[in-house]
N, C-alpha and C. Protein backbone atom coordinates (compact mmCIF):
# COMPACT_ATOMS: atom_id res chain seq x y z
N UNK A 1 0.85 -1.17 0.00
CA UNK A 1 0.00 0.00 0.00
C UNK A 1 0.89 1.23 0.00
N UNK A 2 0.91 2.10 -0.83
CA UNK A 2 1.24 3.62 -1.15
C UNK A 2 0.31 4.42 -0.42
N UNK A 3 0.61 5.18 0.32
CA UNK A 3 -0.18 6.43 1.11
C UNK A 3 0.73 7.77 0.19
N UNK A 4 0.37 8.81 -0.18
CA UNK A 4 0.98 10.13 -0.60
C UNK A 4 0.66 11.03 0.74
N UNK A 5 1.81 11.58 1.02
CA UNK A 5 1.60 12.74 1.86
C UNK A 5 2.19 14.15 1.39
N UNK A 6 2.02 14.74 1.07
CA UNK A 6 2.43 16.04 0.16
C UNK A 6 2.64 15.19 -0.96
N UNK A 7 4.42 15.66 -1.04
CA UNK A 7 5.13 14.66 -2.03
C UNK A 7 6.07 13.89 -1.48
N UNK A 8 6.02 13.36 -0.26
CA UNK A 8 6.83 12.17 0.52
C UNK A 8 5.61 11.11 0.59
N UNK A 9 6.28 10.05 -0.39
CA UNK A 9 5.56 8.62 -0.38
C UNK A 9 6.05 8.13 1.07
N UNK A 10 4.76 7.36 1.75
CA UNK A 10 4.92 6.49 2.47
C UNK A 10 5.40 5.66 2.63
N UNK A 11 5.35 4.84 1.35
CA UNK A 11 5.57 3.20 1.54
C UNK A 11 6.85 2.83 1.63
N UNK A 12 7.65 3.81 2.53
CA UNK A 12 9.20 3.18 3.16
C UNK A 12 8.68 2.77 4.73
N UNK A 13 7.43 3.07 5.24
CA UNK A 13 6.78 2.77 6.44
C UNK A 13 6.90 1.52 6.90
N UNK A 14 7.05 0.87 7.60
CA UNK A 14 6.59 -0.40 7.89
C UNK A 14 5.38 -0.53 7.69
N UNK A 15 4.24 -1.38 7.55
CA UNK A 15 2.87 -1.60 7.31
C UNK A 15 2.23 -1.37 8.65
N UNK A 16 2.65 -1.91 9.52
CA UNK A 16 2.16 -1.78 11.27
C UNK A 16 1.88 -0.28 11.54
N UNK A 17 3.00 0.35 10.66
CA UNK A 17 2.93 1.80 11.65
C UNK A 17 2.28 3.08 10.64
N UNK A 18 1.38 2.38 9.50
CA UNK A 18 1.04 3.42 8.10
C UNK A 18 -0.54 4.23 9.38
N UNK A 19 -1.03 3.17 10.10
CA UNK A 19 -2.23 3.73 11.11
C UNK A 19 -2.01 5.06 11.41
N UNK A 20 -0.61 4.83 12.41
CA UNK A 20 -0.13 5.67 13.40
C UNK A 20 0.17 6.97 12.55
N UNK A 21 0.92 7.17 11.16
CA UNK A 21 1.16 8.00 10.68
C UNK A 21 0.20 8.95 9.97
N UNK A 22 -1.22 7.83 9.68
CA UNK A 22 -2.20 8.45 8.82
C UNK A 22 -3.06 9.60 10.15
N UNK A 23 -3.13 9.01 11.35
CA UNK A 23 -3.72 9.23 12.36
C UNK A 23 -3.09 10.79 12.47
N UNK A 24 -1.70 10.83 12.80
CA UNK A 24 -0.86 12.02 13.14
C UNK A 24 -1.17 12.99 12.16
N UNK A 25 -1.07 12.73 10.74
CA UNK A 25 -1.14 13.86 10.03
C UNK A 25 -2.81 14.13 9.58
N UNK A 26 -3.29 13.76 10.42
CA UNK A 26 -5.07 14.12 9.59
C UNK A 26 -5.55 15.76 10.84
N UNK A 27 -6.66 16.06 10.10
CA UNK A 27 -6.84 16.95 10.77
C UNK A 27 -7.25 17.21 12.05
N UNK A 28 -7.84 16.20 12.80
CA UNK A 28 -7.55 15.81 13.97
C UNK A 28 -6.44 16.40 14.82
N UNK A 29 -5.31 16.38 14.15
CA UNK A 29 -4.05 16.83 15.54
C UNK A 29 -4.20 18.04 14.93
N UNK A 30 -4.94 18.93 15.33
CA UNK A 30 -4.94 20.33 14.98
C UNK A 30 -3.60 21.37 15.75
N UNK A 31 -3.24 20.81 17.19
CA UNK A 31 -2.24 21.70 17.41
C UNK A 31 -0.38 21.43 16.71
N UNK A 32 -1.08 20.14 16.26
CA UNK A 32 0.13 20.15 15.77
C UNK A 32 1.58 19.74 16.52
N UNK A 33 1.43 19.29 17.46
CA UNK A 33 2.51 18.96 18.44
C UNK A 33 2.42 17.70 18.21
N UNK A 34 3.87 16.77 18.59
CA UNK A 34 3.86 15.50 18.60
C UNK A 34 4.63 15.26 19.81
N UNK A 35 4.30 13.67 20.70
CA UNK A 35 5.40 13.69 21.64
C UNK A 35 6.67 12.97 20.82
N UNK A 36 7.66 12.54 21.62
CA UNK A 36 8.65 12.07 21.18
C UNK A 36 8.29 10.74 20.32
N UNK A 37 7.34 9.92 21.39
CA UNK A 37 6.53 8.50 20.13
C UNK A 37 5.86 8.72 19.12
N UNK A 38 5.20 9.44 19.10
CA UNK A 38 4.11 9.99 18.05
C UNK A 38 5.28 10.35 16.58
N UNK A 39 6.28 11.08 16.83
CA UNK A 39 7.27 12.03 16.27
C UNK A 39 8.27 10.62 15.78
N UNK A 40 8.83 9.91 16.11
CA UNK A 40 9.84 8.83 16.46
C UNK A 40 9.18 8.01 15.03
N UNK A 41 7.29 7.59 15.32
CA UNK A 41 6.85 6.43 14.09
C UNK A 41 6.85 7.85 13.15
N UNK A 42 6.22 8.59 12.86
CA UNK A 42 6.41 9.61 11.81
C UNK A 42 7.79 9.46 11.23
N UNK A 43 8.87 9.85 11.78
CA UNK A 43 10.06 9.96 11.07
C UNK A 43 10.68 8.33 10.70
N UNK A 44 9.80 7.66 11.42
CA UNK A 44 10.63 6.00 11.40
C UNK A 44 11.97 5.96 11.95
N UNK A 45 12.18 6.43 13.02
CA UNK A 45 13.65 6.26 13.55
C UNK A 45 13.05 5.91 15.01
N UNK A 46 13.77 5.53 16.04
CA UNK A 46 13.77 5.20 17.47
C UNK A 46 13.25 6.28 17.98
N UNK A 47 12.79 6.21 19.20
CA UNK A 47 12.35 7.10 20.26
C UNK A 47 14.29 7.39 20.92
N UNK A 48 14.99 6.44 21.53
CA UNK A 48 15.69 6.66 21.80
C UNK A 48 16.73 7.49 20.82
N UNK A 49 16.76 7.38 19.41
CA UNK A 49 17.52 8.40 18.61
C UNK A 49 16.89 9.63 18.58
N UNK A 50 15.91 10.12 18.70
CA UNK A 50 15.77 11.39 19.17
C UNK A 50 16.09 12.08 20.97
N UNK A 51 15.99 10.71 21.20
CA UNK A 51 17.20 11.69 22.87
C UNK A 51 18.29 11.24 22.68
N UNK A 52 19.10 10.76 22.19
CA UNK A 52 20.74 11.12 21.33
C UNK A 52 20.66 12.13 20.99
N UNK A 53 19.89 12.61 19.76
CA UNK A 53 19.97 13.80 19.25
C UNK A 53 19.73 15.09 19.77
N UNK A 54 18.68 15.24 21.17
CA UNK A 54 18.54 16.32 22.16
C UNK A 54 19.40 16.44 22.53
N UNK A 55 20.62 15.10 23.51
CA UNK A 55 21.60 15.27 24.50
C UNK A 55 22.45 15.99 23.63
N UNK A 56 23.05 15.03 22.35
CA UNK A 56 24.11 15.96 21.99
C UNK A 56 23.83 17.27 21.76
N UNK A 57 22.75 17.50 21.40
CA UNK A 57 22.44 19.37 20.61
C UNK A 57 23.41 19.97 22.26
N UNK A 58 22.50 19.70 23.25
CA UNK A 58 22.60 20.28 24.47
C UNK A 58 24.03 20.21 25.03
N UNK A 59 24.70 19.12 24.83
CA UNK A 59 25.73 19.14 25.05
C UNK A 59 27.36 19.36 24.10
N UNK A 60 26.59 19.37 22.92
CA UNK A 60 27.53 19.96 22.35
C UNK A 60 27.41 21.26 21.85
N UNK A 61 26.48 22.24 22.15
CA UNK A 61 26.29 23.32 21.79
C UNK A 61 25.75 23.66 20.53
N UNK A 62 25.35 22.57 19.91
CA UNK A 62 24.83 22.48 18.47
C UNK A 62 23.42 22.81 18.22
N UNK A 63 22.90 22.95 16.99
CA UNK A 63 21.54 22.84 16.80
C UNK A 63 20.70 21.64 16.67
N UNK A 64 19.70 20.98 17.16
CA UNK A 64 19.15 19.19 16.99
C UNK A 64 19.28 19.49 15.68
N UNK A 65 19.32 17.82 15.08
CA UNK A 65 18.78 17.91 13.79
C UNK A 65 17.80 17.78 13.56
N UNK A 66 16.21 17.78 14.53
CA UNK A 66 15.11 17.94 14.83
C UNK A 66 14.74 18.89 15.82
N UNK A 67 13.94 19.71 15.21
CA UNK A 67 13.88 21.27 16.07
C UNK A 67 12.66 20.41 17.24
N UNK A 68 12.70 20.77 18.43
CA UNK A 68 11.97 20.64 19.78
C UNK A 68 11.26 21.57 20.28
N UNK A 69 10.47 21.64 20.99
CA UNK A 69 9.92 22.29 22.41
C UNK A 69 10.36 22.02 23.27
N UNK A 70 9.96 22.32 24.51
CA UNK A 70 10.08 21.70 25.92
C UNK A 70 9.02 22.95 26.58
N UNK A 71 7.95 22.12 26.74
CA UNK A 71 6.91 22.52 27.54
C UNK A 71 7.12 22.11 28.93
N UNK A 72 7.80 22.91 30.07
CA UNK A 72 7.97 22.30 31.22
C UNK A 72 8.58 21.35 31.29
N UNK A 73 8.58 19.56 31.51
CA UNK A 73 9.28 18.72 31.41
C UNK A 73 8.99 17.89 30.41
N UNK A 74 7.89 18.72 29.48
CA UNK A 74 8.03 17.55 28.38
C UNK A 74 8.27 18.03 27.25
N UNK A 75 8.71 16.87 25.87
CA UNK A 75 9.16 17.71 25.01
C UNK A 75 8.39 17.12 24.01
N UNK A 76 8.51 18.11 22.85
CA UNK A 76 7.04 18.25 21.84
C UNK A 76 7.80 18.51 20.68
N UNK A 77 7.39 18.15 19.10
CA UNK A 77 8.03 18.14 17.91
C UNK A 77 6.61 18.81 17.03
N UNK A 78 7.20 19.83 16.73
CA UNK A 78 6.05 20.49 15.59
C UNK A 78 5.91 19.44 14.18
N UNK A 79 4.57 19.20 13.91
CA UNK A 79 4.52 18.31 12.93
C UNK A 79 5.33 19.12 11.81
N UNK A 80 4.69 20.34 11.68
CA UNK A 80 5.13 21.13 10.20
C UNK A 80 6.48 21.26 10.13
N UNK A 81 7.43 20.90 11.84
CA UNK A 81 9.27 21.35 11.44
C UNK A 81 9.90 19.99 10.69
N UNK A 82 8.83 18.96 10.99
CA UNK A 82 9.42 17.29 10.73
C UNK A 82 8.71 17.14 9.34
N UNK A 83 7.72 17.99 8.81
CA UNK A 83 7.49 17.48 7.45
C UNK A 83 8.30 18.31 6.47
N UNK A 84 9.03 19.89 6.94
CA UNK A 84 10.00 20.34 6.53
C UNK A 84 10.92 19.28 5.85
N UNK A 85 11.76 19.17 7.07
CA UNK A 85 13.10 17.99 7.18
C UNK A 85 12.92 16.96 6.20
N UNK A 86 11.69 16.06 6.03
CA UNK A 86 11.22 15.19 5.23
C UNK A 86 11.03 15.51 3.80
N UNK A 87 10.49 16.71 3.54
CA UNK A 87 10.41 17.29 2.49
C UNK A 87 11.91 17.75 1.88
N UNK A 88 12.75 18.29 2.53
CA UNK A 88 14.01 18.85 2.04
C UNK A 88 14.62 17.82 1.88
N UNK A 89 14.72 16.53 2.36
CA UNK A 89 15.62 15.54 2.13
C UNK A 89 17.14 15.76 3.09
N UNK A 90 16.64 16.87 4.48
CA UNK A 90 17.85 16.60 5.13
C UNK A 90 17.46 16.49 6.27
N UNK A 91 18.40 16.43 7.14
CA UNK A 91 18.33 15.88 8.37
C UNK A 91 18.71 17.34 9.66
N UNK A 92 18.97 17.86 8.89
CA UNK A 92 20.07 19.15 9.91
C UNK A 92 20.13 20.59 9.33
């Protein structure tokens, strides 16, 4: 199964997780925030590679290669900064 989302095809998805992704981007999530899981099946990478990628920003003084929030103690991924990234074909 092919899902189109703008112009980033889906079907590099696993099949398990096409739900989770169709779910995230419908109009439903109107604010647009994702947590780190929500954000993690979207991009198809680990939950834990996006806190690699926080620690180092933070600790190396760098920019993430996924832009964040941090609402108090939790942290939040704008759908529209991760369909950027996806769209440009970079990471950083």
């Amino acid at each position: 199964m092919t899902l189109q989302f703008k112009k980033t095809p889906l079907k590099l998805i696993p099949e398990k997780l096409v739900p989770q992704v169709v779910a995230l981007t419908s109009p439903g999530n109107a604010n647009g925030l994702l947590n780190p899981k929500e954000a993690a099946a979207f991009l198809t990478v680990s939950t834990s590679m996006l806190a690699r990628d926080r620690w180092f920003a933070r600790r190396a003084g760098v920019k993430p290669q996924f832009p964040f929030l941090k609402i108090g103690a939790s942290v939040r991924y704008r759908l529209a900064d991760l369909q950027k990234i996806l769209e440009a074909g970079q990471v950083g």
